[in-house]
Protein backbone atom coordinates (compact mmCIF):
# COMPACT_ATOMS: atom_id res chain seq x y z
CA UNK A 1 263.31 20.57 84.93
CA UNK A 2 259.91 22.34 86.00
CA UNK A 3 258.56 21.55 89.35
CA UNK A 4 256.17 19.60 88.00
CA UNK A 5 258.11 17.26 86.03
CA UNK A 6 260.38 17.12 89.46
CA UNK A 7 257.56 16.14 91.49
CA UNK A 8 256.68 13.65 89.19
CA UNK A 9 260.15 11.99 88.64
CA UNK A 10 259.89 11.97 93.10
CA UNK A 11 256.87 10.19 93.35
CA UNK A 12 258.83 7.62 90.37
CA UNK A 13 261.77 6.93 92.47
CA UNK A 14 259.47 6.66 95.60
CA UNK A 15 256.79 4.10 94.04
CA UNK A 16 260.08 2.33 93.11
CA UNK A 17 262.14 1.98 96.29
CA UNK A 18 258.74 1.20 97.90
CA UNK A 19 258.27 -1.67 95.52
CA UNK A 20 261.69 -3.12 95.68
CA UNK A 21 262.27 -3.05 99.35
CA UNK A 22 258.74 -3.28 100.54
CA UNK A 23 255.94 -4.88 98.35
CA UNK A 24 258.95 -7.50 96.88
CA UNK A 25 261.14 -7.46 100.60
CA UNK A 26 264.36 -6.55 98.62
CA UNK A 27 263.97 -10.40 96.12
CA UNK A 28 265.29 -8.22 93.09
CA UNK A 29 268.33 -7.44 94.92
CA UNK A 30 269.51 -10.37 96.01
CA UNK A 31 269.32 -12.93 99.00
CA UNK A 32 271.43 -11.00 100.90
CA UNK A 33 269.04 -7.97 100.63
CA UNK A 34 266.57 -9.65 101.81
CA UNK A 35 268.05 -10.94 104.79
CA UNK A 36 269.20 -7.66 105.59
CA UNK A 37 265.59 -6.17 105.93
CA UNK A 38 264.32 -8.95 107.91
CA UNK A 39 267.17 -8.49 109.73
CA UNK A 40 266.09 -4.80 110.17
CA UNK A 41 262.54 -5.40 110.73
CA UNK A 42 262.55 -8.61 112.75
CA UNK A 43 261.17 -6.46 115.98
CA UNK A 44 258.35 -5.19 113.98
CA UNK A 45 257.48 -7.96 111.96
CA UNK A 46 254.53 -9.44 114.00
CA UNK A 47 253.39 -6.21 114.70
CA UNK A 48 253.46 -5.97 110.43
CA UNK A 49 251.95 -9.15 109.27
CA UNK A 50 249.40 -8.89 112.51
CA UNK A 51 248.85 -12.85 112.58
CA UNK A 52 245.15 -13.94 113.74
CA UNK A 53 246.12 -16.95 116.34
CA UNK A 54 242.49 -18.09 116.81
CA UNK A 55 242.96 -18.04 112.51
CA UNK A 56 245.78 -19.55 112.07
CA UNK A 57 245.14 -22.58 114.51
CA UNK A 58 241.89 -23.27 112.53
CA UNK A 59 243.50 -23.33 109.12
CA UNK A 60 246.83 -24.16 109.65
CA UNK A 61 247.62 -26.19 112.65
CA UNK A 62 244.66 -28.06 113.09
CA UNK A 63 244.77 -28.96 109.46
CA UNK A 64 248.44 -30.15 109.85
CA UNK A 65 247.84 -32.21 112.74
CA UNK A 66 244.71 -34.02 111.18
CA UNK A 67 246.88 -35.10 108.07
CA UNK A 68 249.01 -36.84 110.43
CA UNK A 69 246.93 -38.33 112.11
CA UNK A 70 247.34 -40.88 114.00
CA UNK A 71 250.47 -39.73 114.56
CA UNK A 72 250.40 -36.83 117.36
CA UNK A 73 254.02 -36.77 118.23
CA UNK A 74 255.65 -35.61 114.55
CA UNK A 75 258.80 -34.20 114.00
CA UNK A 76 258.71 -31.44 112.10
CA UNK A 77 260.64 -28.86 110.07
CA UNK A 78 259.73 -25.51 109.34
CA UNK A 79 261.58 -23.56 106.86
CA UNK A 80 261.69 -19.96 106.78
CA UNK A 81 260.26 -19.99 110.35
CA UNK A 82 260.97 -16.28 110.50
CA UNK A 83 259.43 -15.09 114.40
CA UNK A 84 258.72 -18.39 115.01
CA UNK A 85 254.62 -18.53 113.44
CA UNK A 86 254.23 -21.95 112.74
CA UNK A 87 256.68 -23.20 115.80
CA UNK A 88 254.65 -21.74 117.94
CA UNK A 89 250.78 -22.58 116.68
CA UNK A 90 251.81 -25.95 117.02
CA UNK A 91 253.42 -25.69 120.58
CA UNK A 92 249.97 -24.27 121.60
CA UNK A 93 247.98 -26.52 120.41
CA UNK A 94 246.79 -29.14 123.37
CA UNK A 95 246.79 -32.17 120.44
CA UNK A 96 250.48 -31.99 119.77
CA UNK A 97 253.22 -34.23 121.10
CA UNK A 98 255.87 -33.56 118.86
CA UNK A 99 258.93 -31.18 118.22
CA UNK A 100 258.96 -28.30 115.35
CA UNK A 101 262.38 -27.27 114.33
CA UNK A 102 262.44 -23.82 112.73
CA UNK A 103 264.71 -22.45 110.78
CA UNK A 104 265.55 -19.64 108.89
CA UNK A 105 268.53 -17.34 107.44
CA UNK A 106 267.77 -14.15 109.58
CA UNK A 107 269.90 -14.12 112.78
CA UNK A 108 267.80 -11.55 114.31
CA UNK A 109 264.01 -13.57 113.34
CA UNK A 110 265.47 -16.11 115.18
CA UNK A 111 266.46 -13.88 117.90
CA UNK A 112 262.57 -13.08 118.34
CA UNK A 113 261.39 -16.29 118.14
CA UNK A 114 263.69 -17.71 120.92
CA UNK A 115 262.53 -14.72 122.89
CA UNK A 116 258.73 -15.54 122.49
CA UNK A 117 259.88 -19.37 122.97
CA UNK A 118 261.42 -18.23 126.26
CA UNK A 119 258.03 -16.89 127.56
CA UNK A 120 256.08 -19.04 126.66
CA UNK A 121 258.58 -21.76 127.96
CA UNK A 122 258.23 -24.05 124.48
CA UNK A 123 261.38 -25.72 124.70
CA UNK A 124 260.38 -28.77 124.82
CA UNK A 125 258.32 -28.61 121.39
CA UNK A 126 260.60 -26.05 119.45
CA UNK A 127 263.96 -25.98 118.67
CA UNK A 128 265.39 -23.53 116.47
CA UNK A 129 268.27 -23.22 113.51
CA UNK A 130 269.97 -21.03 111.35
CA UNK A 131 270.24 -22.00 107.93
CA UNK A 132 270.33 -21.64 104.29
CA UNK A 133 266.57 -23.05 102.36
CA UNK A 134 268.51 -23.80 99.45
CA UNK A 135 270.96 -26.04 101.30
CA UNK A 136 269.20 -27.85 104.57
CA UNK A 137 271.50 -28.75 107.31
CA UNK A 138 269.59 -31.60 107.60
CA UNK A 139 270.11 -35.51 105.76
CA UNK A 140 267.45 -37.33 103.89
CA UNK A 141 263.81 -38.33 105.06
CA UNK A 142 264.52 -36.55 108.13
CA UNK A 143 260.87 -35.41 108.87
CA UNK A 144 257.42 -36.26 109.03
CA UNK A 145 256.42 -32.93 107.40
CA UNK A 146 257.69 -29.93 106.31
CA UNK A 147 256.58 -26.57 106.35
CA UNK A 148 257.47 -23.52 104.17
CA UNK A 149 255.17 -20.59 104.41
CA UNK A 150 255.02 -17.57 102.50
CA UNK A 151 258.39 -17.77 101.21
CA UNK A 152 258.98 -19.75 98.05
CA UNK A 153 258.64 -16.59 95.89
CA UNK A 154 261.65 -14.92 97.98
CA UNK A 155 263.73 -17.61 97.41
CA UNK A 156 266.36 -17.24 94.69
CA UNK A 157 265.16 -20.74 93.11
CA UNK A 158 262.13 -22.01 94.53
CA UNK A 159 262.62 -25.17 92.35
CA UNK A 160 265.94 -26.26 94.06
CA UNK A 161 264.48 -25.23 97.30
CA UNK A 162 261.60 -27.46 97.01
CA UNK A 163 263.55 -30.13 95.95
CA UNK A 164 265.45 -29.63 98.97
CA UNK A 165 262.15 -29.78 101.44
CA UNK A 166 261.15 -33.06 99.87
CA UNK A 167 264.86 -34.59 100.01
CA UNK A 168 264.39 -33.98 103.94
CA UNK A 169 261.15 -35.37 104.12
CA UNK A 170 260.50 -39.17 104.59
CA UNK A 171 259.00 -41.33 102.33
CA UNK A 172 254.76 -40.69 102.88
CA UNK A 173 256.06 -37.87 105.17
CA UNK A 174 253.81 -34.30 104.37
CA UNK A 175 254.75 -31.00 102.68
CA UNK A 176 252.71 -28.05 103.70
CA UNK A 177 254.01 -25.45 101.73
CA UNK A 178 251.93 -21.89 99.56
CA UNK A 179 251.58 -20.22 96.93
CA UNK A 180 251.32 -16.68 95.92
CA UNK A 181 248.92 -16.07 93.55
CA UNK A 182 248.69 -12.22 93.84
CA UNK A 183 251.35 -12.08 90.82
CA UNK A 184 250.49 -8.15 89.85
CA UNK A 185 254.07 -6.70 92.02
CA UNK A 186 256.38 -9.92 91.33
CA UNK A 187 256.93 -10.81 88.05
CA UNK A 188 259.08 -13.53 87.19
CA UNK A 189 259.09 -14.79 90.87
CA UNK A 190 255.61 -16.59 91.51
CA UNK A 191 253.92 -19.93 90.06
CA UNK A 192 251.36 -21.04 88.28
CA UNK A 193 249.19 -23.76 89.77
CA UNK A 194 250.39 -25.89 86.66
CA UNK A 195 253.67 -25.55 86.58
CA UNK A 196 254.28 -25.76 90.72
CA UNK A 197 252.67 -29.00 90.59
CA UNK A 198 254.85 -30.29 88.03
CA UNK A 199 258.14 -28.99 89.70
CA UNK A 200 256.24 -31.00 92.89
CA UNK A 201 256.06 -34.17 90.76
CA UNK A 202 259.59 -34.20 89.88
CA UNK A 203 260.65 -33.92 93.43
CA UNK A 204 258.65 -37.32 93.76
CA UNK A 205 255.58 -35.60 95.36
CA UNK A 206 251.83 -36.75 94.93
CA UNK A 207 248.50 -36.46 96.18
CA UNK A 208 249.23 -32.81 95.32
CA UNK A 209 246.44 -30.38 96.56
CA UNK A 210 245.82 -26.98 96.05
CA UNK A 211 243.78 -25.05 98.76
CA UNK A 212 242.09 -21.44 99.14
CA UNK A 213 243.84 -19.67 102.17
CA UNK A 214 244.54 -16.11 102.41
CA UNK A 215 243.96 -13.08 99.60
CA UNK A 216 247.41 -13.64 98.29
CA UNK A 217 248.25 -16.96 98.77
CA UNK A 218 247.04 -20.90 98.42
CA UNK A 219 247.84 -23.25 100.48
CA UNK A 220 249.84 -26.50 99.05
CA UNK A 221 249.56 -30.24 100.32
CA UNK A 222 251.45 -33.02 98.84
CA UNK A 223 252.83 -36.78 99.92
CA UNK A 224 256.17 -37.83 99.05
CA UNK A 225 256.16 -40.92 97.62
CA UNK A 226 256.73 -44.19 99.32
CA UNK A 227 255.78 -46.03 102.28
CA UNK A 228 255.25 -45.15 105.87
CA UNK A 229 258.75 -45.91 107.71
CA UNK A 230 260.19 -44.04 110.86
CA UNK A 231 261.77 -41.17 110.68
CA UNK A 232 265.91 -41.83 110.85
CA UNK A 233 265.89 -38.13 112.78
CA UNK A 234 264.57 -37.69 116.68
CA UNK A 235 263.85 -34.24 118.15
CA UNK A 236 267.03 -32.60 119.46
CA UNK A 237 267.84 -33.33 123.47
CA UNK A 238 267.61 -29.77 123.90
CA UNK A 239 267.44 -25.76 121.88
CA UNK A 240 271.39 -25.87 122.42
CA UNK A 241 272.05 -28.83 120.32
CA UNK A 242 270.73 -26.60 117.53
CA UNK A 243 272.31 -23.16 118.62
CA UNK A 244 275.21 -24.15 117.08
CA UNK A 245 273.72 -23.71 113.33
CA UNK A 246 273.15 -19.85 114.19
């Protein structure tokens, strides 16, 4: 082979790992893959994604909490919690009353978001779990929303998983979910605004709304159906009570 033809073949195989473990977090290998790298880059992950607080309590807190109004104490479950984003916008923010559970597969996201839950001494508002998205440890209408961020695409099927974030979510209770639309590195694993709405739909979800949010990604609301009765689930007494999931 000529040098050139090797250098060429090189920059091949490294466009390609880059892609699969990188730009696609390991989905084409598996959901064990990609638990593995967050597992490996769990301590660097904030520093990664460089989350905007001031941002992110604008358009996704503050949003959240106004849909439930006038309810300020919800319970709520976020899935794929990952360092513990979501958990702790809402344990921040001086409007809310309630408790977040987060959960995700990753051992060691979890281990960084109990750490910054520690500092920050959120235990009261945040407890969190380790678990599987495509099988909630959780029973039916458990919540008054749900959260999944950023994640359906890295799911190995993001229609069972959102059927299971709307079996745990009470009737009227709130899905706050996104979707990518940047499609160009991931094909075969995103959603067209058509055809997640319809997959919504059959998991009994209306009032389905798609919003503008960040370059890749639009945010998704949606009700489930029914009326407005109390959640059957309360907020855990303590963190330990869910410790035992991890």
């Amino acid at each position: 082979m000529s040098p050139l033809l090797f250098l060429l073949a090189g920059a091949i195989a490294c466009f390609f790992i880059w892609w699969l473990l990188i730009e696609t977090e390991g989905v084409y290998l598996g959901k064990r893959a990609v638990v593995w790298l967050y597992d490996l880059y769990a301590r660097r992950y904030d520093r990664v994604k460089q989350f905007d607080d001031y941002s992110d309590q604008l358009l996704l807190a503050q949003p959240l909490l106004d849909r439930l109004r006038p309810q300020v104490d919800p319970l709520i479950l976020d899935v794929a919690t990952g360092a513990g984003r979501l958990p702790m916008l809402m344990a921040r923010n001086g409007r809310f009353e309630g408790h977040v559970i987060g959960l995700d597969h990753s051992r060691k996201m979890l281990d960084v978001a109990e750490s910054k839950l520690r500092q920050e001494r959120f235990g009261e508002f945040i407890s969190l779990a380790r678990g599987d998205a495509m099988d909630l440890p959780f029973p039916d209408g458990a919540f008054d929303a749900v959260a999944c961020l950023e994640s359906l695409e890295f799911f190995p099927d993001a229609e069972a998983a959102l059927a299971e974030l709307a079996r745990v979510l009470r009737p009227g209770g709130l899905l706050l979910t996104s979707n990518r639309i940047d499609t160009r590195w991931m094909p075969g694993r995103t959603l067209s605004r058509p055809r997640l709405a319809q997959i919504l739909t059959a998991c009994d979800m209306l009032s389905i709304e798609f919003e503008a949010w960040e370059e890749d990604y639009d945010k998704v609301w949606a009700r489930k159906a029914g009326g407005t009765e109390s959640r059957i689930a309360s907020a855990p007494e303590s963190n330990a009570e869910w410790r035992s999931h991890r």
